[in-house]
PDB file of N, CA and C in Angstrom:
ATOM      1  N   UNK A   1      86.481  68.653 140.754  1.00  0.00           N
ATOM      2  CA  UNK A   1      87.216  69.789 140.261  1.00  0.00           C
ATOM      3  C   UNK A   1      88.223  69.293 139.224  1.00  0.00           C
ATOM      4  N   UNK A   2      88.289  70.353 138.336  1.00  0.00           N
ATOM      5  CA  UNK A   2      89.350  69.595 136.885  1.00  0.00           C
ATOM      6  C   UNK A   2      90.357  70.670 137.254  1.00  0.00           C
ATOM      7  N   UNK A   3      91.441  70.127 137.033  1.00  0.00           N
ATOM      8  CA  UNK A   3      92.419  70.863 136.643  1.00  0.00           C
ATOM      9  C   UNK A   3      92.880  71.459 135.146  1.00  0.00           C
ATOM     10  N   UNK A   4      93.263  72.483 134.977  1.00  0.00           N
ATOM     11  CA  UNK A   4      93.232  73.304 133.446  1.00  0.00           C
ATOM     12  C   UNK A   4      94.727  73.684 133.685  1.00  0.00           C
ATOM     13  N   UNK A   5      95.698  72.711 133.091  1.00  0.00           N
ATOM     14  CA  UNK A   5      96.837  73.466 132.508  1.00  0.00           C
ATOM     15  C   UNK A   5      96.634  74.425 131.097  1.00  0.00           C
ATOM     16  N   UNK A   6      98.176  75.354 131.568  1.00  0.00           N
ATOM     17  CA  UNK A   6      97.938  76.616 130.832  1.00  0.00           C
ATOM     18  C   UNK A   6      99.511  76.273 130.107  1.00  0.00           C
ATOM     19  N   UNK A   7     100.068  76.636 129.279  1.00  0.00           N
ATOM     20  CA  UNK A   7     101.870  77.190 128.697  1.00  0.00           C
ATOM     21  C   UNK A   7     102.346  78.049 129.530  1.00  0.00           C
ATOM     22  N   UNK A   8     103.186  77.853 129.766  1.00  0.00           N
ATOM     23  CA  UNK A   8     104.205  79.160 130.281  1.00  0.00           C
ATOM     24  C   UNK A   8     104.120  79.540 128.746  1.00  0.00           C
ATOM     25  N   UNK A   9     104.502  81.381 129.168  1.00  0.00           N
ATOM     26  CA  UNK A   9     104.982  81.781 128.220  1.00  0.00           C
ATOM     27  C   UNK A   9     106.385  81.277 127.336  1.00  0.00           C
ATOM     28  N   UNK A  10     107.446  80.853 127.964  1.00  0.00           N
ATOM     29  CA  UNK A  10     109.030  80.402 127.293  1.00  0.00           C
ATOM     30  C   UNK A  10     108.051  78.979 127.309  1.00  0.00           C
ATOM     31  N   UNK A  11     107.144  78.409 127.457  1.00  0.00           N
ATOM     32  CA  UNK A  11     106.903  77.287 126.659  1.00  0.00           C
ATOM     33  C   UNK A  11     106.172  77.404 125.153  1.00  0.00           C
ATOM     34  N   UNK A  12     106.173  78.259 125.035  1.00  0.00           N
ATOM     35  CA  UNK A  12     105.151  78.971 123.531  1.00  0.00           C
ATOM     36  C   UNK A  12     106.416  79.743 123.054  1.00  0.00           C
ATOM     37  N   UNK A  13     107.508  79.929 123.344  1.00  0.00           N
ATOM     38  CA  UNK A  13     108.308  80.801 122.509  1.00  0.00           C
ATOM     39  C   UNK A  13     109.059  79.635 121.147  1.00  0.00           C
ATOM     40  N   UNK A  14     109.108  79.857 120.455  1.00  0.00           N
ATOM     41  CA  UNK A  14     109.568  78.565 119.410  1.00  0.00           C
ATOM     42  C   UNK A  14     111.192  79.358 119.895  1.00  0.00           C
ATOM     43  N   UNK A  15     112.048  77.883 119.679  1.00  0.00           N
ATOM     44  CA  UNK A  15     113.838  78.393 119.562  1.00  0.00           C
ATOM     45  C   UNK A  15     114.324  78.970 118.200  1.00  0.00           C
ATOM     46  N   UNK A  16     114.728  80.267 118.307  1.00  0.00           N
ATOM     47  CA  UNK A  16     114.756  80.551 116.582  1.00  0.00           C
ATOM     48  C   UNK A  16     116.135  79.933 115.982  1.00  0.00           C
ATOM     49  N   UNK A  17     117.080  79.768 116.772  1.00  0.00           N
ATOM     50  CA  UNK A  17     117.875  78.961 116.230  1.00  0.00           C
ATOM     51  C   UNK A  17     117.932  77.724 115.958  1.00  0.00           C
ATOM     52  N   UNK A  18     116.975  76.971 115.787  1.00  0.00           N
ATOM     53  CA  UNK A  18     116.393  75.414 115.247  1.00  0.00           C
ATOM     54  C   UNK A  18     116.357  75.595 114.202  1.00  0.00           C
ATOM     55  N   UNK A  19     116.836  74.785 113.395  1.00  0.00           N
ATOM     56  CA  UNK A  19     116.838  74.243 112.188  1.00  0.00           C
ATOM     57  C   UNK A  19     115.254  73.493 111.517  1.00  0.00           C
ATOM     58  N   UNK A  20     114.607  74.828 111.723  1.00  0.00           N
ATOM     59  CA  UNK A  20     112.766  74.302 111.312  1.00  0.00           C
ATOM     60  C   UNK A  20     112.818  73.912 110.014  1.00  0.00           C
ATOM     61  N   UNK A  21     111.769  72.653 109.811  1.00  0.00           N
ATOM     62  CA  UNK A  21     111.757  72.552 108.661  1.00  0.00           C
ATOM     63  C   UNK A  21     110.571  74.227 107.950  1.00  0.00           C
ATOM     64  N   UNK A  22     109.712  74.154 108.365  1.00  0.00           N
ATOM     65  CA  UNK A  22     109.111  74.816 108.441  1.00  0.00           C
ATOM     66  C   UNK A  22     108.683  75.828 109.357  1.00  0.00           C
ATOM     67  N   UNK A  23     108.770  77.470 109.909  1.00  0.00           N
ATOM     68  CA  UNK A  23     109.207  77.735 110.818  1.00  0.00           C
ATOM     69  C   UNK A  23     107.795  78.059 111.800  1.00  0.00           C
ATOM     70  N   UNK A  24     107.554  78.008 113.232  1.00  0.00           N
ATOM     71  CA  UNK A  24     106.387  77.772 113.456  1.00  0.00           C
ATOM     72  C   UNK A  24     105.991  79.378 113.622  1.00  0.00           C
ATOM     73  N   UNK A  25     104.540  80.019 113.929  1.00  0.00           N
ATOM     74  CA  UNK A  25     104.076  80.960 112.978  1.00  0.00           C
ATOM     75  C   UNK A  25     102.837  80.826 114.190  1.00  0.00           C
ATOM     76  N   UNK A  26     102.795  82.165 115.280  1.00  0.00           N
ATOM     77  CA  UNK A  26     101.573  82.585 116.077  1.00  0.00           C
ATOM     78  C   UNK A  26     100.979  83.627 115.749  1.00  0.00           C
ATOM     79  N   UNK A  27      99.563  83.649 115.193  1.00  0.00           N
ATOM     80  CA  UNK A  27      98.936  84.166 114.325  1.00  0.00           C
ATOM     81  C   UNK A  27      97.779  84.948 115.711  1.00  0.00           C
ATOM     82  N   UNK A  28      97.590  86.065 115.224  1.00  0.00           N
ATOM     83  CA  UNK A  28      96.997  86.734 115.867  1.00  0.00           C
ATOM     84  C   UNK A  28      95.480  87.602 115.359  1.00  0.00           C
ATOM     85  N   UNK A  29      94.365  87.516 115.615  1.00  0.00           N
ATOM     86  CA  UNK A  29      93.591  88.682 114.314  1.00  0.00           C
ATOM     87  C   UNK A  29      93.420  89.731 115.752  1.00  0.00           C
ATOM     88  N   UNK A  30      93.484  90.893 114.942  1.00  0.00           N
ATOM     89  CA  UNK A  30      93.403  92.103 115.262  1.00  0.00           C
ATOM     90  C   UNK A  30      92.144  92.288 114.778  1.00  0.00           C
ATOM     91  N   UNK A  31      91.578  93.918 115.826  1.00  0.00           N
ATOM     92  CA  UNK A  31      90.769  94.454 115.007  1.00  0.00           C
ATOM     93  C   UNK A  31      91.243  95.783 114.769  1.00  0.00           C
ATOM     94  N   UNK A  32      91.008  96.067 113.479  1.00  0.00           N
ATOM     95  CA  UNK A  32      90.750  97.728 112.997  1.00  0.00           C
ATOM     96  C   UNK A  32      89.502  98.744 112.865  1.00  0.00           C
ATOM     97  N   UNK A  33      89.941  99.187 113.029  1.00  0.00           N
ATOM     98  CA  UNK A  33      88.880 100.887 112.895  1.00  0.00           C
ATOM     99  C   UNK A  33      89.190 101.535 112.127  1.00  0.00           C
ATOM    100  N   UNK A  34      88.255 101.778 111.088  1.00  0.00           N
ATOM    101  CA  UNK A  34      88.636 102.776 110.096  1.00  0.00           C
ATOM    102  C   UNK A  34      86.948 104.000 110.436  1.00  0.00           C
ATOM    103  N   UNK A  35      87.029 104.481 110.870  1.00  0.00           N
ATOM    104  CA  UNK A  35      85.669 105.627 110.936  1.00  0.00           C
ATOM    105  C   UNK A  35      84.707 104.564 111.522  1.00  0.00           C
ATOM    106  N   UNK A  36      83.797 104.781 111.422  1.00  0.00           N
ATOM    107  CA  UNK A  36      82.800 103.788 111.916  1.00  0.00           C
ATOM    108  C   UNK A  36      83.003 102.306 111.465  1.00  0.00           C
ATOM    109  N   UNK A  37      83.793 102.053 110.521  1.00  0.00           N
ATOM    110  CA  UNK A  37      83.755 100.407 109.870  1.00  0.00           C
ATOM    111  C   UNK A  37      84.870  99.766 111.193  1.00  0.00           C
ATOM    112  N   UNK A  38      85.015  98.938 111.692  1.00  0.00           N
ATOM    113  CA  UNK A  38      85.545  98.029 112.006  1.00  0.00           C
ATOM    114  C   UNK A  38      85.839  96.423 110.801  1.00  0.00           C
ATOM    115  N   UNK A  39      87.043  96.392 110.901  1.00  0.00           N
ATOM    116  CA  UNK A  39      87.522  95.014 110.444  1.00  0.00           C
ATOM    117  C   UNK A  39      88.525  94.075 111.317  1.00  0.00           C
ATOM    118  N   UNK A  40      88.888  92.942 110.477  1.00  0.00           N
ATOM    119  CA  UNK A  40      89.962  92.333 111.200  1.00  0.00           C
ATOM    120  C   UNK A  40      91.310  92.088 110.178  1.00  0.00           C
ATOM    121  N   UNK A  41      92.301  91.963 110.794  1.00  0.00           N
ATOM    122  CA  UNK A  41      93.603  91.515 110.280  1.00  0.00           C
ATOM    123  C   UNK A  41      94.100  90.487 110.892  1.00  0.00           C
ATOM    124  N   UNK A  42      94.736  89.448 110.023  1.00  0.00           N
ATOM    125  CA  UNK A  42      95.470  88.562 110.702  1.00  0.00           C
ATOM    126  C   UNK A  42      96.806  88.730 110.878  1.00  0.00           C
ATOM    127  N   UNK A  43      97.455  89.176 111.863  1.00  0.00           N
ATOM    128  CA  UNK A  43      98.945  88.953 112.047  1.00  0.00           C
ATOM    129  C   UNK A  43      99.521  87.833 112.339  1.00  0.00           C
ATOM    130  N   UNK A  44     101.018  87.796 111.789  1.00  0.00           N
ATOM    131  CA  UNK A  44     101.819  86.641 112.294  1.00  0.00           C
ATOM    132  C   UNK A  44     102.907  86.913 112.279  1.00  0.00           C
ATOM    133  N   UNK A  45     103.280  86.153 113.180  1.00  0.00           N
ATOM    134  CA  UNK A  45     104.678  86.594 114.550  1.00  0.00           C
ATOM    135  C   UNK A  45     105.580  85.159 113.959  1.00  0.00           C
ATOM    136  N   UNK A  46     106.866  85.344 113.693  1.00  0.00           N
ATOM    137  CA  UNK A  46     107.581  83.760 113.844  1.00  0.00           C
ATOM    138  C   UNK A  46     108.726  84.056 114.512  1.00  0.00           C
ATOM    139  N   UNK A  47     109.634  82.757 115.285  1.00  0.00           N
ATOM    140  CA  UNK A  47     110.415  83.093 116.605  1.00  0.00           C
ATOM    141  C   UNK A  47     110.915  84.234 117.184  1.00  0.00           C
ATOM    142  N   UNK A  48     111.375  84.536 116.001  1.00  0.00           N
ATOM    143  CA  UNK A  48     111.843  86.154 117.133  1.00  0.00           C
ATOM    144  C   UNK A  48     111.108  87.408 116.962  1.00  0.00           C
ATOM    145  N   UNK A  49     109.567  87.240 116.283  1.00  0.00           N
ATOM    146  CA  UNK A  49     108.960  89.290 116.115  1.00  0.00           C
ATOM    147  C   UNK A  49     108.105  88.482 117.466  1.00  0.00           C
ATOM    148  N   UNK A  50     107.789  86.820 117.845  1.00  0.00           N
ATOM    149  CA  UNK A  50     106.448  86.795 118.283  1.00  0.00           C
ATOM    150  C   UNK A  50     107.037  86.939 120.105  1.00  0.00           C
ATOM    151  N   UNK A  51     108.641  87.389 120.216  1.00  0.00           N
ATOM    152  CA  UNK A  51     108.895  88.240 121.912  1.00  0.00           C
ATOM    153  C   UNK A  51     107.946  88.952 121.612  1.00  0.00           C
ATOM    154  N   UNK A  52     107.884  90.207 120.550  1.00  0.00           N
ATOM    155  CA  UNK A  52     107.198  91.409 121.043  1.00  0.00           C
ATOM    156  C   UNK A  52     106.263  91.147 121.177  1.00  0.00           C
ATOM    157  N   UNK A  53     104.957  90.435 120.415  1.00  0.00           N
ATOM    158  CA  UNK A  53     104.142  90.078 120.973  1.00  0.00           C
ATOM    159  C   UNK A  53     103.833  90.086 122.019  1.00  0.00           C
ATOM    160  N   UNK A  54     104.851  88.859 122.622  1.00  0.00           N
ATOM    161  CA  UNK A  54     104.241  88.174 124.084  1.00  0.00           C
ATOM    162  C   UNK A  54     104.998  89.583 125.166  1.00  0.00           C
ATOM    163  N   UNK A  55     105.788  90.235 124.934  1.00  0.00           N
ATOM    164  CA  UNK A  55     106.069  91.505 125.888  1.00  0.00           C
ATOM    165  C   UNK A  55     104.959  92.705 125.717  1.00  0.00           C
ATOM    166  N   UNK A  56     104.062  92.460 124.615  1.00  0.00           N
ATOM    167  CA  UNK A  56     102.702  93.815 124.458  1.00  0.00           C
ATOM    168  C   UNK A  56     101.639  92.909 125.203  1.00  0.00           C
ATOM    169  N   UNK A  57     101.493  91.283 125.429  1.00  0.00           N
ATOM    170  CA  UNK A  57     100.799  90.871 125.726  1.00  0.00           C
ATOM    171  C   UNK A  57     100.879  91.168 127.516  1.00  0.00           C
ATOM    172  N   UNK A  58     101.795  90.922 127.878  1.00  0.00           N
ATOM    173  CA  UNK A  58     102.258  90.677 129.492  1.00  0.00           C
ATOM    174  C   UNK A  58     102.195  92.533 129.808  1.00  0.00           C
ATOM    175  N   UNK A  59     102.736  93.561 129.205  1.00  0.00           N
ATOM    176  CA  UNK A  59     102.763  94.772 129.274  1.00  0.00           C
ATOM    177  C   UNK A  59     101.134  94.711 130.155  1.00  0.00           C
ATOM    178  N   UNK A  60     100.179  94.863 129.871  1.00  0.00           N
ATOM    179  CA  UNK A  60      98.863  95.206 130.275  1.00  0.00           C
ATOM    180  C   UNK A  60      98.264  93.506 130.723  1.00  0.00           C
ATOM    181  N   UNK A  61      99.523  92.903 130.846  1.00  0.00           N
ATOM    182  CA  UNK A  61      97.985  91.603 130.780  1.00  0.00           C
ATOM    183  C   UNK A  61      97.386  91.281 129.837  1.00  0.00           C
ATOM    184  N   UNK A  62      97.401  91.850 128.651  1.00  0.00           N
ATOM    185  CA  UNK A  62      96.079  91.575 127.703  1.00  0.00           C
ATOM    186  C   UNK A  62      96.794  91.968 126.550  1.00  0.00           C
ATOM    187  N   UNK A  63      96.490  90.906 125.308  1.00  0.00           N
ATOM    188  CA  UNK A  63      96.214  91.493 123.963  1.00  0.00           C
ATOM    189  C   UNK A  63      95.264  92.323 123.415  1.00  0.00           C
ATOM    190  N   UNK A  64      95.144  93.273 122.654  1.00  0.00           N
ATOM    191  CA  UNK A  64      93.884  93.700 121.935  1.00  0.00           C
ATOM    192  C   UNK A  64      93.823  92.864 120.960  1.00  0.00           C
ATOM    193  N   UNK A  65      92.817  91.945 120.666  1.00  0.00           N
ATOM    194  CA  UNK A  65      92.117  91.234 119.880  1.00  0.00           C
ATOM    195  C   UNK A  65      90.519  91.348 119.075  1.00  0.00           C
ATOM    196  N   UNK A  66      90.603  90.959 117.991  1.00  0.00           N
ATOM    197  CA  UNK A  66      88.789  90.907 117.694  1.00  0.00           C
ATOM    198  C   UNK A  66      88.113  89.907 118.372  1.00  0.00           C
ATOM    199  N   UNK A  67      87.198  90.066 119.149  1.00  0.00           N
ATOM    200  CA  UNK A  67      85.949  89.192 119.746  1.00  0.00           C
ATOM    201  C   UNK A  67      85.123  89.174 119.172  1.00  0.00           C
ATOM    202  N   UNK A  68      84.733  87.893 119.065  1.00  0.00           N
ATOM    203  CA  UNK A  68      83.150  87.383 118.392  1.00  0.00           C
ATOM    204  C   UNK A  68      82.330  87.273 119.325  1.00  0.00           C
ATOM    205  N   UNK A  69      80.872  87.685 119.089  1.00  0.00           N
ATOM    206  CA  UNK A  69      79.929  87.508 120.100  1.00  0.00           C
ATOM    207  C   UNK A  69      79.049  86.377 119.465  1.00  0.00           C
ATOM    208  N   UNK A  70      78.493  85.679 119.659  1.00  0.00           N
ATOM    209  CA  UNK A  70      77.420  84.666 118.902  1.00  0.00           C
ATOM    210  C   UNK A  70      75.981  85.452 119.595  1.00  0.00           C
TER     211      UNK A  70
END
């Protein structure tokens, strides 16, 4: 049996008061619906929009995301 560590969530939150050189950036693709077309969007969250995120994520358990099927 393997063990599979996971993040806490406050281990994925970046500190927004750090002095980033560059600031870190959780990117998300969505999907859209426009009438029958479906597409995707990429969103991105940096330290402090990507709470809401992770509070729409924990809200239901689940993100809505685009899935690929192969």
């Amino acid at each position: 049996m393997e063990l599979v560590e996971c993040p806490s969530i406050y281990e994925m939150l970046p500190n927004p008061t750090f002095n980033w050189r560059q600031q870190p950036q959780i990117q998300v693709w969505r999907s859209q619906s426009e009438g029958i077309e479906t597409s995707a969007k990429l969103e991105s969250y940096g330290p402090t929009e990507s709470v809401i995120l992770f509070e729409e994520a924990l809200r239901h358990n689940e993100v809505p995301i685009l899935k690929f099927h192969n």
